[in-house]
N, C-alpha and C. Protein backbone atom coordinates (compact mmCIF):
# COMPACT_ATOMS: atom_id res chain seq x y z
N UNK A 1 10.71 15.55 3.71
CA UNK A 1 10.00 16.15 2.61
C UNK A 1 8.88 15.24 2.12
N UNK A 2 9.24 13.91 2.13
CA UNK A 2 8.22 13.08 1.48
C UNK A 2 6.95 12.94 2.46
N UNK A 3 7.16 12.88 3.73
CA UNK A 3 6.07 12.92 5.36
C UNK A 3 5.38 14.54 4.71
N UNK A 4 6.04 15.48 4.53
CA UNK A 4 5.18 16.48 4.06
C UNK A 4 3.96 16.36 2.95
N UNK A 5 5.23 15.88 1.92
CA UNK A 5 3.91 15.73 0.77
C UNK A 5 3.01 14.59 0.76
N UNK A 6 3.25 13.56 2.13
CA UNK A 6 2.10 12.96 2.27
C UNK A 6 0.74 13.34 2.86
N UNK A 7 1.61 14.16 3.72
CA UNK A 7 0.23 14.76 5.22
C UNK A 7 -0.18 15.89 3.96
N UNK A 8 -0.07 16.15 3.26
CA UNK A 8 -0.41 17.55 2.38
C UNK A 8 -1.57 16.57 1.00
N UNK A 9 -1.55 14.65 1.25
CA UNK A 9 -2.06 14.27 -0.07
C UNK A 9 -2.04 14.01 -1.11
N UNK A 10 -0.46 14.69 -1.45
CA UNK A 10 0.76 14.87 -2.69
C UNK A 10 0.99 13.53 -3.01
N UNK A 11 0.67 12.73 -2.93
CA UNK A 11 0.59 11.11 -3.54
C UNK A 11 2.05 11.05 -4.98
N UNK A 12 1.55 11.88 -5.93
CA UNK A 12 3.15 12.00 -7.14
C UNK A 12 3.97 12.55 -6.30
N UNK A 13 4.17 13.70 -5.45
CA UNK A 13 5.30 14.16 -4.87
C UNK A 13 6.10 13.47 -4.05
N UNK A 14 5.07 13.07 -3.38
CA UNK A 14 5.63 11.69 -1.96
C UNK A 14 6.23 10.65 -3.26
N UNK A 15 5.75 10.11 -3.96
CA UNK A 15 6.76 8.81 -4.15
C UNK A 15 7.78 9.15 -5.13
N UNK A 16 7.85 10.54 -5.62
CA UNK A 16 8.66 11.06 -6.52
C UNK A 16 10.15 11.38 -5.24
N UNK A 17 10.17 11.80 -4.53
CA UNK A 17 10.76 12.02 -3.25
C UNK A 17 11.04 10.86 -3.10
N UNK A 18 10.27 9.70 -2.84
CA UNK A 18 11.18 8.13 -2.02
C UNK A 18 11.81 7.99 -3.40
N UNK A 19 11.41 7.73 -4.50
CA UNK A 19 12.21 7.14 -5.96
C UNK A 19 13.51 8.07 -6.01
N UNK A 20 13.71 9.48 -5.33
CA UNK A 20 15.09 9.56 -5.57
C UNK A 20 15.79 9.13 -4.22
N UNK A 21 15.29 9.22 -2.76
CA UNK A 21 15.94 8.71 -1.68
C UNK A 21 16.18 7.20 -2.26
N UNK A 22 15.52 6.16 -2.50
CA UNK A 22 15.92 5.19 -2.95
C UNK A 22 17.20 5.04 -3.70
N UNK A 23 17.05 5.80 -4.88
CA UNK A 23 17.91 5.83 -6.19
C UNK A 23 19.57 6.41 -5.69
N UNK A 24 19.68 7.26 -4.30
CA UNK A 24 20.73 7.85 -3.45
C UNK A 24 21.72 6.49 -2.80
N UNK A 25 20.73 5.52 -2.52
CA UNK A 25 20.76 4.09 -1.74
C UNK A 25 21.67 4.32 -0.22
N UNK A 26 21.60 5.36 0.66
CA UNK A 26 21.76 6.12 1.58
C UNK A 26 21.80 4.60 2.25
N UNK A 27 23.12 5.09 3.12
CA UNK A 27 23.76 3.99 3.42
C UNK A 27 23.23 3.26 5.11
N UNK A 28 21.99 4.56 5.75
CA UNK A 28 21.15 3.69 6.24
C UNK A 28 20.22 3.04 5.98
N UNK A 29 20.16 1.38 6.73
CA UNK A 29 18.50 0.72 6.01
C UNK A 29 17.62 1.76 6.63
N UNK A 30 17.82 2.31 7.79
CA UNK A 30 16.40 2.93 8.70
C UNK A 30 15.70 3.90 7.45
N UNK A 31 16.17 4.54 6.56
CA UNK A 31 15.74 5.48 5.70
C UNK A 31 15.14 5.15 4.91
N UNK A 32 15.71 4.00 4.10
CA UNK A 32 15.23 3.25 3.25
C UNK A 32 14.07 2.60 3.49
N UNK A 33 13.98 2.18 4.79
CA UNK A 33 12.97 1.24 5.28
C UNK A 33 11.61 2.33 5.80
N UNK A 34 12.06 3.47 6.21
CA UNK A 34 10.90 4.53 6.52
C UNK A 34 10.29 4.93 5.14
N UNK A 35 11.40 5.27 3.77
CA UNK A 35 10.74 5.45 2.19
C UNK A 35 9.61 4.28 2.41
N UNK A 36 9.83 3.05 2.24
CA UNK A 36 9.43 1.75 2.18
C UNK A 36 7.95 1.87 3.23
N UNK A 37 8.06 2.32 4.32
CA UNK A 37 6.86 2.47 4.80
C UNK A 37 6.09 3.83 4.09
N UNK A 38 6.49 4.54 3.96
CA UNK A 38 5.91 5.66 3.68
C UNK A 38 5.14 5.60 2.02
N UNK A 39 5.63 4.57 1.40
CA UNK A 39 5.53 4.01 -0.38
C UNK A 39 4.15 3.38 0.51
N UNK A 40 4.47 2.57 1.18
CA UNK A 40 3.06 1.69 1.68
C UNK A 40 1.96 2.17 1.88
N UNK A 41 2.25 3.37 2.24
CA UNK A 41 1.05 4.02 2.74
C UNK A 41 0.23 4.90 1.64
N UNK A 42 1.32 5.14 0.99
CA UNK A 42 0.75 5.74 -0.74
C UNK A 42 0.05 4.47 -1.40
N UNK A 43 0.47 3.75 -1.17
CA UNK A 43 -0.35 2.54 -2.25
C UNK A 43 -1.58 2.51 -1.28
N UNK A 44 -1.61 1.95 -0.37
CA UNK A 44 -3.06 2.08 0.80
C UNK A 44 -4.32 3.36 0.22
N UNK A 45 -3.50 4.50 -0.16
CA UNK A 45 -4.35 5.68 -0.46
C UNK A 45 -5.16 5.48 -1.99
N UNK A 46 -4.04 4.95 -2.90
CA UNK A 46 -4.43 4.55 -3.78
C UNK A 46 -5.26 2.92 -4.25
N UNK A 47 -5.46 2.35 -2.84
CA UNK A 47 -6.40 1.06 -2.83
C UNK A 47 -5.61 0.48 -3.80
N UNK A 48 -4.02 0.26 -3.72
CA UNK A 48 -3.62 -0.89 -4.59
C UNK A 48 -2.55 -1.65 -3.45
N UNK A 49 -3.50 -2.59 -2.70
CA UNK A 49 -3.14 -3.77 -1.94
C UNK A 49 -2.06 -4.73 -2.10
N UNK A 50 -2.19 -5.25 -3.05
CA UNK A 50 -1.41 -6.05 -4.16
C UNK A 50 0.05 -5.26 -3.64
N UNK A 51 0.41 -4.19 -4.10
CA UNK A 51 1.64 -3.61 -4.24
C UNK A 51 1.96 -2.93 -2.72
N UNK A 52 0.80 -2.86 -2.05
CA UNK A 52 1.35 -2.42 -0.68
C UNK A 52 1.63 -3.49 0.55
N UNK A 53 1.16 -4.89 0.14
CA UNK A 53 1.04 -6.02 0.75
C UNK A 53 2.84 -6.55 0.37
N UNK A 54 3.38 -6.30 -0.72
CA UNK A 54 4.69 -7.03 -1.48
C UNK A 54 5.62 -5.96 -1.09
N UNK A 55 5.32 -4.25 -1.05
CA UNK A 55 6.24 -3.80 -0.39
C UNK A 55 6.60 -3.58 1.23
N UNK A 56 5.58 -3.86 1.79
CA UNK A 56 5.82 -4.01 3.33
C UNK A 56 6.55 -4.87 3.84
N UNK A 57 5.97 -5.82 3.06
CA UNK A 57 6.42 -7.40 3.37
C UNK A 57 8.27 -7.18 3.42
N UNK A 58 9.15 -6.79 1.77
CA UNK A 58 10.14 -6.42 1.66
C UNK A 58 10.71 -5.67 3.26
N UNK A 59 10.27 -4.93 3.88
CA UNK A 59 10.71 -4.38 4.34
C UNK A 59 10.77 -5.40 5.84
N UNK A 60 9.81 -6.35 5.98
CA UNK A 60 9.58 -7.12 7.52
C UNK A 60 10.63 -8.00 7.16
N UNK A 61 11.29 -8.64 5.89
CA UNK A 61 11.74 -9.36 5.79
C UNK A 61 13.10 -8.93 5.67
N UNK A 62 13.75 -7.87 4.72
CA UNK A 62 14.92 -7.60 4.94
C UNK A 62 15.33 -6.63 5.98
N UNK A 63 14.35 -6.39 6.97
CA UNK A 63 15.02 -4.76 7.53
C UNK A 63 15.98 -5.24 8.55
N UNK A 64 17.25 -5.54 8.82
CA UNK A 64 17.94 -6.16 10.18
C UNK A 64 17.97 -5.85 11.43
N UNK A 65 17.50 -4.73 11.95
CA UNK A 65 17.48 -4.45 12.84
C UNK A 65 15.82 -4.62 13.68
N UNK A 66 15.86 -5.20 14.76
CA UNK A 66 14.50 -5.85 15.62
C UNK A 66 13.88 -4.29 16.65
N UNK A 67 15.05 -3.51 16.82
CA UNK A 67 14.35 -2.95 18.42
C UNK A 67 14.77 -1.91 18.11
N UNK A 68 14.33 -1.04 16.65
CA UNK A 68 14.11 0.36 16.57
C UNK A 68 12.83 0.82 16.32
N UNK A 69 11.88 0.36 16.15
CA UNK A 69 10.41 0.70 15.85
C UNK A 69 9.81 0.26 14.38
N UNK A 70 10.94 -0.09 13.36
CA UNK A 70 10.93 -0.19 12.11
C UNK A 70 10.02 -1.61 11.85
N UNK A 71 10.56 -2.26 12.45
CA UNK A 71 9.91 -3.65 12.46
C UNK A 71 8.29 -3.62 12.80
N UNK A 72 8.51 -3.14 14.52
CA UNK A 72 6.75 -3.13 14.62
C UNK A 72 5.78 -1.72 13.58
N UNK A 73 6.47 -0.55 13.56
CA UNK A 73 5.56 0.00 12.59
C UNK A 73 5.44 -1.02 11.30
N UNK A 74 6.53 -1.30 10.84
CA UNK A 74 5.78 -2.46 9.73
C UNK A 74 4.85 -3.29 9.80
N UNK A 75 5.18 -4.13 11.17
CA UNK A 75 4.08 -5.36 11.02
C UNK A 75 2.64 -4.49 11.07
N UNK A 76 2.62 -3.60 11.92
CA UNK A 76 1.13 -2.76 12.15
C UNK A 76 0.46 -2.25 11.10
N UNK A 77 1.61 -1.79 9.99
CA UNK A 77 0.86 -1.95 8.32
C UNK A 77 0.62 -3.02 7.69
N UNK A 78 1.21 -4.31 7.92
CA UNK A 78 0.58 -5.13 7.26
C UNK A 78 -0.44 -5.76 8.12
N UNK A 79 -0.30 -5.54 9.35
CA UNK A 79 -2.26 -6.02 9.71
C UNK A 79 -3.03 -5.19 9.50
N UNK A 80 -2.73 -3.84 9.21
CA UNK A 80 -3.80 -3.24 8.53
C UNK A 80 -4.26 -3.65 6.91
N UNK A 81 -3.15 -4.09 6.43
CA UNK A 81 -3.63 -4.25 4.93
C UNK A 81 -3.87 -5.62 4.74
N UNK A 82 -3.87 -6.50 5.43
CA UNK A 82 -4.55 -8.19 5.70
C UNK A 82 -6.01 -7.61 6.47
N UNK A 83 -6.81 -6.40 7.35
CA UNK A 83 -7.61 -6.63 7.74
C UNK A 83 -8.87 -5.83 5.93
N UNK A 84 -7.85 -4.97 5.56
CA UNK A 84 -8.43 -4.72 4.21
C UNK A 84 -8.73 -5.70 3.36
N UNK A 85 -8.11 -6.27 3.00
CA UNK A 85 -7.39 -7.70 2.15
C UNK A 85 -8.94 -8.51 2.33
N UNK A 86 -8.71 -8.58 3.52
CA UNK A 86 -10.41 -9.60 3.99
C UNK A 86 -11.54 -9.09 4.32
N UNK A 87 -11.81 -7.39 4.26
CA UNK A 87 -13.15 -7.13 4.27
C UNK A 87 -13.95 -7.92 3.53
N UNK A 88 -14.95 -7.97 3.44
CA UNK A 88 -16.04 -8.30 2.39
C UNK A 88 -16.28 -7.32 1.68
N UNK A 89 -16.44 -7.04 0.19
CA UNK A 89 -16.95 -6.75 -0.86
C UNK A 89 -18.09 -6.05 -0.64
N UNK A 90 -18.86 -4.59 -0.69
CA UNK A 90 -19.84 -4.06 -0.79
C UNK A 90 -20.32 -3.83 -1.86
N UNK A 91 -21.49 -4.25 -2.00
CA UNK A 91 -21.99 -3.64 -3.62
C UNK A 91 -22.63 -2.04 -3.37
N UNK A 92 -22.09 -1.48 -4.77
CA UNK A 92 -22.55 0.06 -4.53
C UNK A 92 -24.10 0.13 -3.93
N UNK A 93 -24.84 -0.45 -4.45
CA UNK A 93 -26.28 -0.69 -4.42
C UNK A 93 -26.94 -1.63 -4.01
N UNK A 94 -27.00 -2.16 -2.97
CA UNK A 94 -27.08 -3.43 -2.87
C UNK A 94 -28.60 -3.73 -2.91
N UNK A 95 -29.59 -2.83 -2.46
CA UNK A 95 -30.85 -3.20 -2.80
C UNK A 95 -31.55 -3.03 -4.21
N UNK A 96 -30.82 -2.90 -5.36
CA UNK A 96 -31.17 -3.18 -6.67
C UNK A 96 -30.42 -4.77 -6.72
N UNK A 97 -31.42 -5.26 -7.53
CA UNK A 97 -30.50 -7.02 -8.22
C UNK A 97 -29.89 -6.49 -9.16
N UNK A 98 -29.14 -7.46 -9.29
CA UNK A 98 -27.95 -7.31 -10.35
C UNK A 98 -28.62 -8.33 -11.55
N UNK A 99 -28.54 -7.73 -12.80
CA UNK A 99 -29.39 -8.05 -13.95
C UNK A 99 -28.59 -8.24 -15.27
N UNK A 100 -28.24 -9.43 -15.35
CA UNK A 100 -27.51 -9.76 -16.61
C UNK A 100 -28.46 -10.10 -18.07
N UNK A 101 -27.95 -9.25 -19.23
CA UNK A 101 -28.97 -9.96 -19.73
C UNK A 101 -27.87 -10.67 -21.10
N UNK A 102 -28.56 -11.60 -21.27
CA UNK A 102 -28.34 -12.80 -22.24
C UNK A 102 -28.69 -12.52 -23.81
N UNK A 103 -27.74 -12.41 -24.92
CA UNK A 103 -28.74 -12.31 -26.00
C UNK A 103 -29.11 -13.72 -26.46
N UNK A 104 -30.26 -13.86 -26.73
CA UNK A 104 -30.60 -15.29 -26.94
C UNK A 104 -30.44 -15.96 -28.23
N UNK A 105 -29.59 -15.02 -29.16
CA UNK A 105 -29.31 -15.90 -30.35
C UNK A 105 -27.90 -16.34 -30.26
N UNK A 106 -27.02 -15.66 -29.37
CA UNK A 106 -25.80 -16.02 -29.39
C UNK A 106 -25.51 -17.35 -27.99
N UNK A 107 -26.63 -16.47 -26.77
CA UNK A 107 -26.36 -17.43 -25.24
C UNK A 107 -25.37 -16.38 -24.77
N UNK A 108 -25.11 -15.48 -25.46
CA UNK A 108 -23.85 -14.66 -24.27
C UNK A 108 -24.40 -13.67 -24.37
């Protein structure tokens, strides 16, 4: 259900869906650890790095099992979000200067 309301864009639905699979604590990690990827990929949509970089990670680090796919789909999200991480910075505009102005009785 939550793979639905992602491919559909549903960003509240999808993590409203993992917050109760989570909250179930379903006694496979593989489930938990697919919520966990699937949370990652909601934060990615929502450009909040920070929180998709700390939950992936969770998952490379506790998931126990090596040779079900869980592991490498993880690592493959976090080199995607380390090659984000280090783009360079675009300015919206880059051929206007950027123009600060100073009031000169205060200096700020």
């Amino acid at each position: 259900m939550a793979q639905n309301a992602f491919e559909l864009a549903d960003y509240t639905k999808t993590e409203t869906i993992i917050r109760e699979l989570l909250k179930m604590k379903p006694g496979y990690d593989y489930w938990i650890a697919k919520g966990l990827i699937l949370q990652t990929k909601v934060l990615l949509q929502k450009k909040d790095l920070f929180q998709a970089e700390n939950t992936i990670k969770s998952v490379i680090d506790h998931y126990p099992v090596k040779d079900d796919g869980i592991q490498q789909e993880a690592g493959e999200l976090y080199n995607e979000i380390m090659q984000l991480k280090t783009q360079p910075k675009t300015l919206t505009n880059p051929s206007e200067p950027t123009v600060i102005e100073l009031d000169e009785k205060t200096g700020k």
